[in-house]
PDB file of N, CA and C in Angstrom:
ATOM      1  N   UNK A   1       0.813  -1.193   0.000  1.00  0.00           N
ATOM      2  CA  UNK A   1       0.000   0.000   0.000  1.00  0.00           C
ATOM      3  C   UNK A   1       0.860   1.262   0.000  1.00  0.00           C
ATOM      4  N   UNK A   2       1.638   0.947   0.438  1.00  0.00           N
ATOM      5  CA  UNK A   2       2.954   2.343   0.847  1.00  0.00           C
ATOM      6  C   UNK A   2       3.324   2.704  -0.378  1.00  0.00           C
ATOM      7  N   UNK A   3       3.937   2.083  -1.295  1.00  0.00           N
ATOM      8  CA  UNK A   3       4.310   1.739  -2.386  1.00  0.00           C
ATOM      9  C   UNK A   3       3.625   2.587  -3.692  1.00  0.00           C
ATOM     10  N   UNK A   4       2.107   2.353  -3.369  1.00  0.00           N
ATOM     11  CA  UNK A   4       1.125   2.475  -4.480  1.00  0.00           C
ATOM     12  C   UNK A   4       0.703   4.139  -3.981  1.00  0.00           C
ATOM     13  N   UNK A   5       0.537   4.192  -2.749  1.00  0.00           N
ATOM     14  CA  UNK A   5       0.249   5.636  -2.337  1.00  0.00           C
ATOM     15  C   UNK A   5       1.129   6.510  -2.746  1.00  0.00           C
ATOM     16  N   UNK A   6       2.377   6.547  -2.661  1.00  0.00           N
ATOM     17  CA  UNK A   6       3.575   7.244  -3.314  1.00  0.00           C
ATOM     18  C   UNK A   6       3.190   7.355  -4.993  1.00  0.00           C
ATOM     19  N   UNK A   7       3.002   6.400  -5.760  1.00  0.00           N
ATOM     20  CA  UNK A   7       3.028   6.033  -7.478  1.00  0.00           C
ATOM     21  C   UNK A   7       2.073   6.885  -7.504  1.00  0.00           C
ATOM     22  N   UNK A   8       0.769   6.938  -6.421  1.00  0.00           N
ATOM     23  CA  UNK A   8      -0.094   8.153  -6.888  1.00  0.00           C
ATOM     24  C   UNK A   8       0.048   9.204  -6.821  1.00  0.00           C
ATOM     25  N   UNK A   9       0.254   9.219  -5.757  1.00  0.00           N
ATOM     26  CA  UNK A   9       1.450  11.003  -5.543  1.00  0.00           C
ATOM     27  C   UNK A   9       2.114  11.487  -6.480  1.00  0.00           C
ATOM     28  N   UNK A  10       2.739  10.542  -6.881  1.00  0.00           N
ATOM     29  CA  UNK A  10       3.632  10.823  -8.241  1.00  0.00           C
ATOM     30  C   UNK A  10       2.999  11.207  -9.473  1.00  0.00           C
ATOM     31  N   UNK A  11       1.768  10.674  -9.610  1.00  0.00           N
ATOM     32  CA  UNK A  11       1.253  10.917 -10.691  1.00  0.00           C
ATOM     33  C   UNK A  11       0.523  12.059 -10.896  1.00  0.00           C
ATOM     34  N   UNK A  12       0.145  12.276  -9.541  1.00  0.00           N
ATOM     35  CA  UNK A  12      -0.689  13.809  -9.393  1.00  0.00           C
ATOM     36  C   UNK A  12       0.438  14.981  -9.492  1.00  0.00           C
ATOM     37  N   UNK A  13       2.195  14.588  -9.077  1.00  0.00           N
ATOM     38  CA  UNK A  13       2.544  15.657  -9.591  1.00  0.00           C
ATOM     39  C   UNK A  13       2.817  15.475 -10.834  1.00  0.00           C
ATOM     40  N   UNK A  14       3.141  14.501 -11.602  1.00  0.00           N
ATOM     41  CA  UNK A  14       3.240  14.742 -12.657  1.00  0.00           C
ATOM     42  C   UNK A  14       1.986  15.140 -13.574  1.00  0.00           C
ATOM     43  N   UNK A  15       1.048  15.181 -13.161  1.00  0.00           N
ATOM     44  CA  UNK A  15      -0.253  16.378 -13.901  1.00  0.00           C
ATOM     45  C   UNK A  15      -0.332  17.068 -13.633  1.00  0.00           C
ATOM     46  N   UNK A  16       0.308  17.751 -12.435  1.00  0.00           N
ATOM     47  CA  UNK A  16       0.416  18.988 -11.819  1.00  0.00           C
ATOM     48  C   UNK A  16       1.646  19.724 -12.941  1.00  0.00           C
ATOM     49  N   UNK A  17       2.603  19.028 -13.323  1.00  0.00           N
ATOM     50  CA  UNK A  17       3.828  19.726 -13.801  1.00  0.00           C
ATOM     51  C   UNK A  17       3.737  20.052 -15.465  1.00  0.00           C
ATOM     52  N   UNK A  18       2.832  18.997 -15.861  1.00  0.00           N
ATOM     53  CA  UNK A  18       2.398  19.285 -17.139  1.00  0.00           C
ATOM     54  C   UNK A  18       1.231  20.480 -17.362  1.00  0.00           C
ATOM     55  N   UNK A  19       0.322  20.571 -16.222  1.00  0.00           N
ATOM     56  CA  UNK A  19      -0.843  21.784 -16.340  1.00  0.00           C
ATOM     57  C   UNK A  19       0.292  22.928 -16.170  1.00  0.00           C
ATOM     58  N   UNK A  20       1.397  22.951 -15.278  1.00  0.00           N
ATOM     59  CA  UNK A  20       2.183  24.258 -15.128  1.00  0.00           C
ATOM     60  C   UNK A  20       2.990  24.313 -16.152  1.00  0.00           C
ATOM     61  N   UNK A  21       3.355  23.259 -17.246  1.00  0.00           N
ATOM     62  CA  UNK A  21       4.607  23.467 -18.200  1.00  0.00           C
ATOM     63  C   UNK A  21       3.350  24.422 -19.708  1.00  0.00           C
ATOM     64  N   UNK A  22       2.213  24.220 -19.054  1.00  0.00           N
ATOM     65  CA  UNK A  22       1.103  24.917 -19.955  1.00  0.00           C
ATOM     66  C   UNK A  22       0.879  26.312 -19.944  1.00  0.00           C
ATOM     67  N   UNK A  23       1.286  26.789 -18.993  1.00  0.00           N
ATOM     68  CA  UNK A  23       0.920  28.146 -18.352  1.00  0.00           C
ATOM     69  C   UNK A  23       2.743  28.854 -18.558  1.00  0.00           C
ATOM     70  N   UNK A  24       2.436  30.579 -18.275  1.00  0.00           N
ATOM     71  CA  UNK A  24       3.614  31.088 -17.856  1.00  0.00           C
ATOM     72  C   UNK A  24       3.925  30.992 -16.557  1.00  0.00           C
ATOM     73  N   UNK A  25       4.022  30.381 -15.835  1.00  0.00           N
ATOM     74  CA  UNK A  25       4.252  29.895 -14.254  1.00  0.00           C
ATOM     75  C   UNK A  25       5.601  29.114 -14.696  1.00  0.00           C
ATOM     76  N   UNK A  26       6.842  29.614 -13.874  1.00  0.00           N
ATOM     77  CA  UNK A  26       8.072  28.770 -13.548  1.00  0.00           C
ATOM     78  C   UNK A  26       7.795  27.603 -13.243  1.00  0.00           C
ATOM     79  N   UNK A  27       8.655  26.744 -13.240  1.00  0.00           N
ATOM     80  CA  UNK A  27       8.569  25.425 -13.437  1.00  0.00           C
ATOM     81  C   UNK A  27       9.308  25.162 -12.235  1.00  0.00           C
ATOM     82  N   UNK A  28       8.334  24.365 -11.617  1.00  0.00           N
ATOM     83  CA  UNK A  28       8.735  23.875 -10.047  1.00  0.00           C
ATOM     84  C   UNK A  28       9.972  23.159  -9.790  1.00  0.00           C
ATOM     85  N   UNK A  29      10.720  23.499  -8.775  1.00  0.00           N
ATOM     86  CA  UNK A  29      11.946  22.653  -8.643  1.00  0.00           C
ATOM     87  C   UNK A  29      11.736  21.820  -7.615  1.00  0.00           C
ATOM     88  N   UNK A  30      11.179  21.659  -6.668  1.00  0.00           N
ATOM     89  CA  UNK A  30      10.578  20.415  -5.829  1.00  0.00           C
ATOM     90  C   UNK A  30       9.479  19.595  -6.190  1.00  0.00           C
ATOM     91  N   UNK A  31       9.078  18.544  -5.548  1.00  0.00           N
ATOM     92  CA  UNK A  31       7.362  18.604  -5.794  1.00  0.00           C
ATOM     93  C   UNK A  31       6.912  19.219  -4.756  1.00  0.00           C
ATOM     94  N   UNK A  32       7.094  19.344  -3.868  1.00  0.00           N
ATOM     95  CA  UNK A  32       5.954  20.081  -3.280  1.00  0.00           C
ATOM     96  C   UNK A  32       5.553  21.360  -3.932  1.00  0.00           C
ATOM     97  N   UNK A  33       6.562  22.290  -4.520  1.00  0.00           N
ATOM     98  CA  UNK A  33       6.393  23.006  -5.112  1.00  0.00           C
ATOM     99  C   UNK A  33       5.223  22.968  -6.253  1.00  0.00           C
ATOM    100  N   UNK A  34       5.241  22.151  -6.708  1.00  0.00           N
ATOM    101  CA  UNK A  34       4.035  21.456  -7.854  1.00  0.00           C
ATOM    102  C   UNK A  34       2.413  22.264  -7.035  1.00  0.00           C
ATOM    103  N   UNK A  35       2.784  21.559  -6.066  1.00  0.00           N
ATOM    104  CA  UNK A  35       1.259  21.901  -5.532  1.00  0.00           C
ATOM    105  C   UNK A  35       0.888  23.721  -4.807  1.00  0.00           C
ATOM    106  N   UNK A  36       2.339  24.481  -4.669  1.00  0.00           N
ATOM    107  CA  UNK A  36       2.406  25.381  -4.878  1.00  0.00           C
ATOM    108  C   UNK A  36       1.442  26.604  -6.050  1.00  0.00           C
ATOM    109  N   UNK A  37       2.253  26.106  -6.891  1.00  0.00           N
ATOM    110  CA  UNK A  37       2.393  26.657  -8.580  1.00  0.00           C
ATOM    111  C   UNK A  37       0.613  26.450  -8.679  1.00  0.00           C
ATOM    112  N   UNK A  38       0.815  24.683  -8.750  1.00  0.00           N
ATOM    113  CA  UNK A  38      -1.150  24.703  -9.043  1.00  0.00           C
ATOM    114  C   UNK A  38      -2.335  25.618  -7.824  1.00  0.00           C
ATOM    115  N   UNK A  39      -1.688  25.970  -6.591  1.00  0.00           N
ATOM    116  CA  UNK A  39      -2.845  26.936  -6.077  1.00  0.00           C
ATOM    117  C   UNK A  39      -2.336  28.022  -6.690  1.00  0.00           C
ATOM    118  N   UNK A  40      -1.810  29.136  -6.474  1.00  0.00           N
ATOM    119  CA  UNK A  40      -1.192  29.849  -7.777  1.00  0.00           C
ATOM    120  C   UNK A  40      -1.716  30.154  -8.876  1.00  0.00           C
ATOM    121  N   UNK A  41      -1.947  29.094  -9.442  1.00  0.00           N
ATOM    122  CA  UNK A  41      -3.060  29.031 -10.624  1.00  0.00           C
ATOM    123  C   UNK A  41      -4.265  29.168 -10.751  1.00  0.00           C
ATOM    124  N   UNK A  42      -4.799  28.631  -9.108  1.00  0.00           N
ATOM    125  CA  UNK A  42      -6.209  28.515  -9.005  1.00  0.00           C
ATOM    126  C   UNK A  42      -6.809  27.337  -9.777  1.00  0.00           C
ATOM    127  N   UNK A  43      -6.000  26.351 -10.069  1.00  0.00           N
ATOM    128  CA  UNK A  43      -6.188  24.821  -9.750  1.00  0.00           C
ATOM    129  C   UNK A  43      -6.785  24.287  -8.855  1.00  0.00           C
ATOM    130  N   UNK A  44      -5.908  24.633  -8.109  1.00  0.00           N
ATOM    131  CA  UNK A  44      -6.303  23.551  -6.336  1.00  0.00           C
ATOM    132  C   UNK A  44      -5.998  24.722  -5.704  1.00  0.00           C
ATOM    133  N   UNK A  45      -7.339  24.093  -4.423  1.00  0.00           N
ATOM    134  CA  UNK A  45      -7.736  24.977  -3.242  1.00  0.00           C
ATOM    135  C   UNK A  45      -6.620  25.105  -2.156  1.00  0.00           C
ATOM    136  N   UNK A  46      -6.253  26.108  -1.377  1.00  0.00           N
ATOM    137  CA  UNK A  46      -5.538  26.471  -0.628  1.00  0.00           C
ATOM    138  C   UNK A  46      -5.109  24.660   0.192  1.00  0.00           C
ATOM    139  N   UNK A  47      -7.036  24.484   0.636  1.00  0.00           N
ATOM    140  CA  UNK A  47      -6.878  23.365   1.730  1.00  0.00           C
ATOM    141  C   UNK A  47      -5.934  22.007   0.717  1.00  0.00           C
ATOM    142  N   UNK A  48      -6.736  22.024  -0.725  1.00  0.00           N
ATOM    143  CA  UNK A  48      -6.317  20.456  -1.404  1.00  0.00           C
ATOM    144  C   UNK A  48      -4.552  20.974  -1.598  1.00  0.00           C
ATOM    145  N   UNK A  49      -4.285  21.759  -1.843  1.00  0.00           N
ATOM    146  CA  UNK A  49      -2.674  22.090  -2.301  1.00  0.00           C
ATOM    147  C   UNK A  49      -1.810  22.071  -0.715  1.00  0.00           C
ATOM    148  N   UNK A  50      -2.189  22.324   0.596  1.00  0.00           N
ATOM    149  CA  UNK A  50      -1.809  21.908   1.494  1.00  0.00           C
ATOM    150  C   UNK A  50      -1.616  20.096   1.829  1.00  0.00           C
ATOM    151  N   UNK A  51      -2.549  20.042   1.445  1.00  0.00           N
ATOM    152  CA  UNK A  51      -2.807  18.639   1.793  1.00  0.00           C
ATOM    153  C   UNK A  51      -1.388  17.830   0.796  1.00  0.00           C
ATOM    154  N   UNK A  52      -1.904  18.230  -0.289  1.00  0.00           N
ATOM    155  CA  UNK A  52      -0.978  17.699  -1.302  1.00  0.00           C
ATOM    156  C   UNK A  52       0.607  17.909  -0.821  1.00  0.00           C
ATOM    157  N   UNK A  53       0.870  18.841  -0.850  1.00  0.00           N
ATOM    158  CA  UNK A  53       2.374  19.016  -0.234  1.00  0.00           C
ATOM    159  C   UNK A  53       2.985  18.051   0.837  1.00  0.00           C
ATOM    160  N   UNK A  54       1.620  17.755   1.847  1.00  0.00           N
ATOM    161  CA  UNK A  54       2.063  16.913   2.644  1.00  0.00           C
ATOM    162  C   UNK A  54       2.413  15.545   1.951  1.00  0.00           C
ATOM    163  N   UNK A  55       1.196  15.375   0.954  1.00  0.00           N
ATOM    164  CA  UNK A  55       1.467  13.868   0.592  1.00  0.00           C
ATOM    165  C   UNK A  55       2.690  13.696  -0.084  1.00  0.00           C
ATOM    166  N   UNK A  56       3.074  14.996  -0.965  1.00  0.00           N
ATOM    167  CA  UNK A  56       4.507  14.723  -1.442  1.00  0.00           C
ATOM    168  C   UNK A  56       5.748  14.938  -0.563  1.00  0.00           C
ATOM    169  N   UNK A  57       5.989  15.128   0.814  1.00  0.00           N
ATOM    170  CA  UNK A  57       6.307  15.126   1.697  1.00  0.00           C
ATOM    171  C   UNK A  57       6.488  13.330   2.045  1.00  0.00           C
ATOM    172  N   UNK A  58       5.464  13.174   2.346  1.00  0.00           N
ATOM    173  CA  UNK A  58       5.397  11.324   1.958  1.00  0.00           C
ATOM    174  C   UNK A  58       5.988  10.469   1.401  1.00  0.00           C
ATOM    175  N   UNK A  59       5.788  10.928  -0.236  1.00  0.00           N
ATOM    176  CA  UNK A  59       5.943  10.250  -1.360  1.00  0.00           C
ATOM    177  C   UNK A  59       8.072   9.839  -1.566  1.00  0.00           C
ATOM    178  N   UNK A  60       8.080  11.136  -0.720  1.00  0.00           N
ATOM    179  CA  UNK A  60       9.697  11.535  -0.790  1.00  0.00           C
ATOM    180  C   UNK A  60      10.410  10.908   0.854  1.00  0.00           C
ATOM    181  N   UNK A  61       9.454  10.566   2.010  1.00  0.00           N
ATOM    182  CA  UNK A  61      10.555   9.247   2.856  1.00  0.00           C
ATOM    183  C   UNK A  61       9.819   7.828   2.316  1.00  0.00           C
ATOM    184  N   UNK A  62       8.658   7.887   1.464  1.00  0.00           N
ATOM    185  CA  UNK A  62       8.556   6.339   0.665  1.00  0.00           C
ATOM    186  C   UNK A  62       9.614   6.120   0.079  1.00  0.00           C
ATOM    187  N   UNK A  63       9.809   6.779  -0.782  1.00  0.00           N
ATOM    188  CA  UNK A  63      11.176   6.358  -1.763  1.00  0.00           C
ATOM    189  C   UNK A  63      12.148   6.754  -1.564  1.00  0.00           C
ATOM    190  N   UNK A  64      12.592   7.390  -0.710  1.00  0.00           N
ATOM    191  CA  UNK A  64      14.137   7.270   0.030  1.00  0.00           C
ATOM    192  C   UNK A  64      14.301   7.334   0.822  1.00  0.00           C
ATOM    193  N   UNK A  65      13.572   7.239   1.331  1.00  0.00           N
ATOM    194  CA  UNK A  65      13.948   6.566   3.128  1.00  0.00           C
ATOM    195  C   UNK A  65      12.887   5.858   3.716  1.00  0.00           C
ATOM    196  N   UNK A  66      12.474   4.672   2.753  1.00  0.00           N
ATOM    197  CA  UNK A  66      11.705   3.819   3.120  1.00  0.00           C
ATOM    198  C   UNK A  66      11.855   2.746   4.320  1.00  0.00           C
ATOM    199  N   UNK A  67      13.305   2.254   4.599  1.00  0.00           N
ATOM    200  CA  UNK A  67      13.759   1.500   5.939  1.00  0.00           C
ATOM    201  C   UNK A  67      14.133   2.676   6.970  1.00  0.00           C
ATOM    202  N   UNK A  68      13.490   3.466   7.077  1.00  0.00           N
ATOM    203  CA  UNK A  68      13.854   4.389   8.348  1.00  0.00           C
ATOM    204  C   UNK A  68      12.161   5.167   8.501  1.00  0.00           C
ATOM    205  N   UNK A  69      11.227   4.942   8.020  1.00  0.00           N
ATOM    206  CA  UNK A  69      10.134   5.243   8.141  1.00  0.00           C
ATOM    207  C   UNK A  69       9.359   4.738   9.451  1.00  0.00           C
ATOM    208  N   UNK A  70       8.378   6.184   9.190  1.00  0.00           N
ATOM    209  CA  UNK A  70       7.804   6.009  10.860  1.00  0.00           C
ATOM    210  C   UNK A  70       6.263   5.727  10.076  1.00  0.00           C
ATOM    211  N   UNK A  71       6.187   4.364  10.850  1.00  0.00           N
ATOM    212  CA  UNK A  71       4.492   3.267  10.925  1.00  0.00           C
ATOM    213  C   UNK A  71       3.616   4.016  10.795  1.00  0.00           C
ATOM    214  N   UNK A  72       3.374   4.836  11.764  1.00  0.00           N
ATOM    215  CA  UNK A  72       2.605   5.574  11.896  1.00  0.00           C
ATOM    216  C   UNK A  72       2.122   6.823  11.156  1.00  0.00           C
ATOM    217  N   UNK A  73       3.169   7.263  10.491  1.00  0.00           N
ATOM    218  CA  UNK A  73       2.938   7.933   9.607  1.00  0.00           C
ATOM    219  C   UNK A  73       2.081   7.507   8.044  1.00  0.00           C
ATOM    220  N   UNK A  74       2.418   5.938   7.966  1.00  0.00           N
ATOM    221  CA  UNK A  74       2.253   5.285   6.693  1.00  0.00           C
ATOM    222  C   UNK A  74       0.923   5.431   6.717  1.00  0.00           C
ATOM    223  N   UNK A  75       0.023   4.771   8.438  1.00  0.00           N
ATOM    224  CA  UNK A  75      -1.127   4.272   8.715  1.00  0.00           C
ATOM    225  C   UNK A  75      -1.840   5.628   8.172  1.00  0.00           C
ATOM    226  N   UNK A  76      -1.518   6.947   8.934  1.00  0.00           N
ATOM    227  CA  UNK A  76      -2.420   7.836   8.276  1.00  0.00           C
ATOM    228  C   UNK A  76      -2.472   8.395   6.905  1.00  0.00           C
ATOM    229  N   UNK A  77      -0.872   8.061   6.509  1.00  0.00           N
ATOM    230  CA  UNK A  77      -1.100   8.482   4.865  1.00  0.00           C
ATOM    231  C   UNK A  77      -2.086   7.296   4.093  1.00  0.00           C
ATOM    232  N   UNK A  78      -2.220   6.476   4.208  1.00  0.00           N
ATOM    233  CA  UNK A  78      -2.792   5.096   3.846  1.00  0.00           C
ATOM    234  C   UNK A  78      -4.903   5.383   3.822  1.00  0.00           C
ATOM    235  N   UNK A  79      -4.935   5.941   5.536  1.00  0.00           N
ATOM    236  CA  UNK A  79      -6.102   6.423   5.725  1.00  0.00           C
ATOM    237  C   UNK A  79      -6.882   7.809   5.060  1.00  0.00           C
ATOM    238  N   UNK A  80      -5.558   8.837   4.915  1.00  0.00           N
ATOM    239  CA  UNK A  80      -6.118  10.015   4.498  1.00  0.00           C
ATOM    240  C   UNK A  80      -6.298   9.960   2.768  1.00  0.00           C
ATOM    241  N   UNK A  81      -4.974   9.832   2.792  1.00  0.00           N
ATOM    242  CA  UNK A  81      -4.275   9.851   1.112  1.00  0.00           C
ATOM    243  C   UNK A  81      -5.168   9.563   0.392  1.00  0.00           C
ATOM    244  N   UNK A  82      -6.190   8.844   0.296  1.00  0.00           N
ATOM    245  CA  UNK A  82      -7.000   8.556  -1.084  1.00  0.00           C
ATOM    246  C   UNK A  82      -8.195   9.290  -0.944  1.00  0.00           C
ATOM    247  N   UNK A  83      -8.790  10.308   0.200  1.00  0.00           N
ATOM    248  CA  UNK A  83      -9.355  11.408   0.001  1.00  0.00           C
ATOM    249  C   UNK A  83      -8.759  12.365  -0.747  1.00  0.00           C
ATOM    250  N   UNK A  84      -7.587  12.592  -0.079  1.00  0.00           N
ATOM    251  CA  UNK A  84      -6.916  13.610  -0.928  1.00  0.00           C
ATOM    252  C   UNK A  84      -6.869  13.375  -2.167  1.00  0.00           C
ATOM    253  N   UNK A  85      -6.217  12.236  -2.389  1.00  0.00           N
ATOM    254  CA  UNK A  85      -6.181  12.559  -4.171  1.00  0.00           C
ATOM    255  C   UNK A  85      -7.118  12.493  -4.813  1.00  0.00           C
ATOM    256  N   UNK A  86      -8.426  12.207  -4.762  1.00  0.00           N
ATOM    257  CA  UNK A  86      -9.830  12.337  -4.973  1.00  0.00           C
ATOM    258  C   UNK A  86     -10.124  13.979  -4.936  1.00  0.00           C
ATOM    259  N   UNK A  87      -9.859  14.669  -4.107  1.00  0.00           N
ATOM    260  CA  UNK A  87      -9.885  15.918  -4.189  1.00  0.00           C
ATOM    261  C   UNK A  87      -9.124  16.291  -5.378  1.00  0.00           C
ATOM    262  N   UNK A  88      -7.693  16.243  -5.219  1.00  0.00           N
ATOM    263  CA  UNK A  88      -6.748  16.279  -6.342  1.00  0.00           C
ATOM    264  C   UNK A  88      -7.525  16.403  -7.800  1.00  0.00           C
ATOM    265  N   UNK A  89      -7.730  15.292  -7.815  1.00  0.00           N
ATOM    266  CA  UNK A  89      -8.569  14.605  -9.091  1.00  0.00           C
ATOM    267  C   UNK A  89      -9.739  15.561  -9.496  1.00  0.00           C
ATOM    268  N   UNK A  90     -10.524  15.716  -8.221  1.00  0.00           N
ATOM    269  CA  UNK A  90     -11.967  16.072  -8.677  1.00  0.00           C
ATOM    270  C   UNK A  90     -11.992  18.256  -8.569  1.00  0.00           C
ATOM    271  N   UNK A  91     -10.767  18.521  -8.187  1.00  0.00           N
ATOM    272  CA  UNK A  91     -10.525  20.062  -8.194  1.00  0.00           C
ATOM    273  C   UNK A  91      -9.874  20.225  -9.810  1.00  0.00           C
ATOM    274  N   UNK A  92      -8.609  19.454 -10.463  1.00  0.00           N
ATOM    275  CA  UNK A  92      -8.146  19.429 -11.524  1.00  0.00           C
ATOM    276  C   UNK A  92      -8.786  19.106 -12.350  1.00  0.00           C
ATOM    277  N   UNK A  93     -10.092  18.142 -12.985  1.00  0.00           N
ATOM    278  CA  UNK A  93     -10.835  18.097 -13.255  1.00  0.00           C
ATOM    279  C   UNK A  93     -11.929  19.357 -13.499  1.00  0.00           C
ATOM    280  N   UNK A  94     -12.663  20.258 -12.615  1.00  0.00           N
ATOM    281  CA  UNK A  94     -13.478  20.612 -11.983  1.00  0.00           C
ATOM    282  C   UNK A  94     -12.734  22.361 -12.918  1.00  0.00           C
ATOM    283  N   UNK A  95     -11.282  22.472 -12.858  1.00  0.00           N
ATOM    284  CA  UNK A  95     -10.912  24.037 -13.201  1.00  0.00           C
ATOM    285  C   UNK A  95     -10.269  23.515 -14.646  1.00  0.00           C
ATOM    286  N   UNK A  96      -9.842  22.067 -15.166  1.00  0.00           N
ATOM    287  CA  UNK A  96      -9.738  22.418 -16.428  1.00  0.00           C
ATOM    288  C   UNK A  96     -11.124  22.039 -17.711  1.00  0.00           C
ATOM    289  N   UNK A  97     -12.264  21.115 -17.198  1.00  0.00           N
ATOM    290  CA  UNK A  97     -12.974  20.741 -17.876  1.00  0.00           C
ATOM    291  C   UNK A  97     -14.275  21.668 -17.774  1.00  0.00           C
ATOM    292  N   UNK A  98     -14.752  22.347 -16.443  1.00  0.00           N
ATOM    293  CA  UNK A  98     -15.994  22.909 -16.646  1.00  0.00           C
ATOM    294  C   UNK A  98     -15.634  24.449 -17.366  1.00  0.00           C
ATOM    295  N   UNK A  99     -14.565  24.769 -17.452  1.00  0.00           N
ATOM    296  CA  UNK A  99     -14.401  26.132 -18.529  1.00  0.00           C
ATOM    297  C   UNK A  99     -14.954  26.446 -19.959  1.00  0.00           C
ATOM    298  N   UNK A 100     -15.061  24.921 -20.144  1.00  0.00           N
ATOM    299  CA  UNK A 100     -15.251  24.673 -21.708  1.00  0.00           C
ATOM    300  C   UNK A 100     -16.714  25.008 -22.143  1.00  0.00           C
TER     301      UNK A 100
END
């Protein structure tokens, strides 16, 4: 589960980095930054782009510093994390499709 929660993370920034490589907005040098840039944009909401930062916060002791990780941390990313990216999803969605 740890594993797969991160791959999503990942993937939300990488739609995050492609909606910003669309725009005149600098191009993020962290990910958290990603979720920066997209409130910024008025993408994602103050609360979902907080949230997000955390998860890429996450995504980054999943994959490198996965044998020094704290349990407890996993349990709530595990619990929260797929609200969030549902938000993710349904805010990015929500500011690039209902414009049309």
């Amino acid at each position: 589960m740890t594993l797969n929660l991160a791959k999503a993370v990942q993937i939300a920034v990488d739609i995050g980095t492609s909606i910003i490589a669309e725009s005149d907005v600098c191009a993020p040098i962290t990910t958290r930054a990603v979720f920066d840039r997209l409130e910024s944009l008025g993408e994602l909401s103050p609360a979902t782009a907080n949230r997000l930062r955390l998860a890429a916060g996450f995504r980054n002791l999943a994959i490198h510093r996965y044998e020094s990780i704290d349990w407890s941390v996993v349990f709530t990313a595990c619990r929260e994390g797929p609200d969030d990216l549902r938000a993710f999803a349904a805010e990015i969605t929500r500011s690039r499709f209902d414009e049309e």
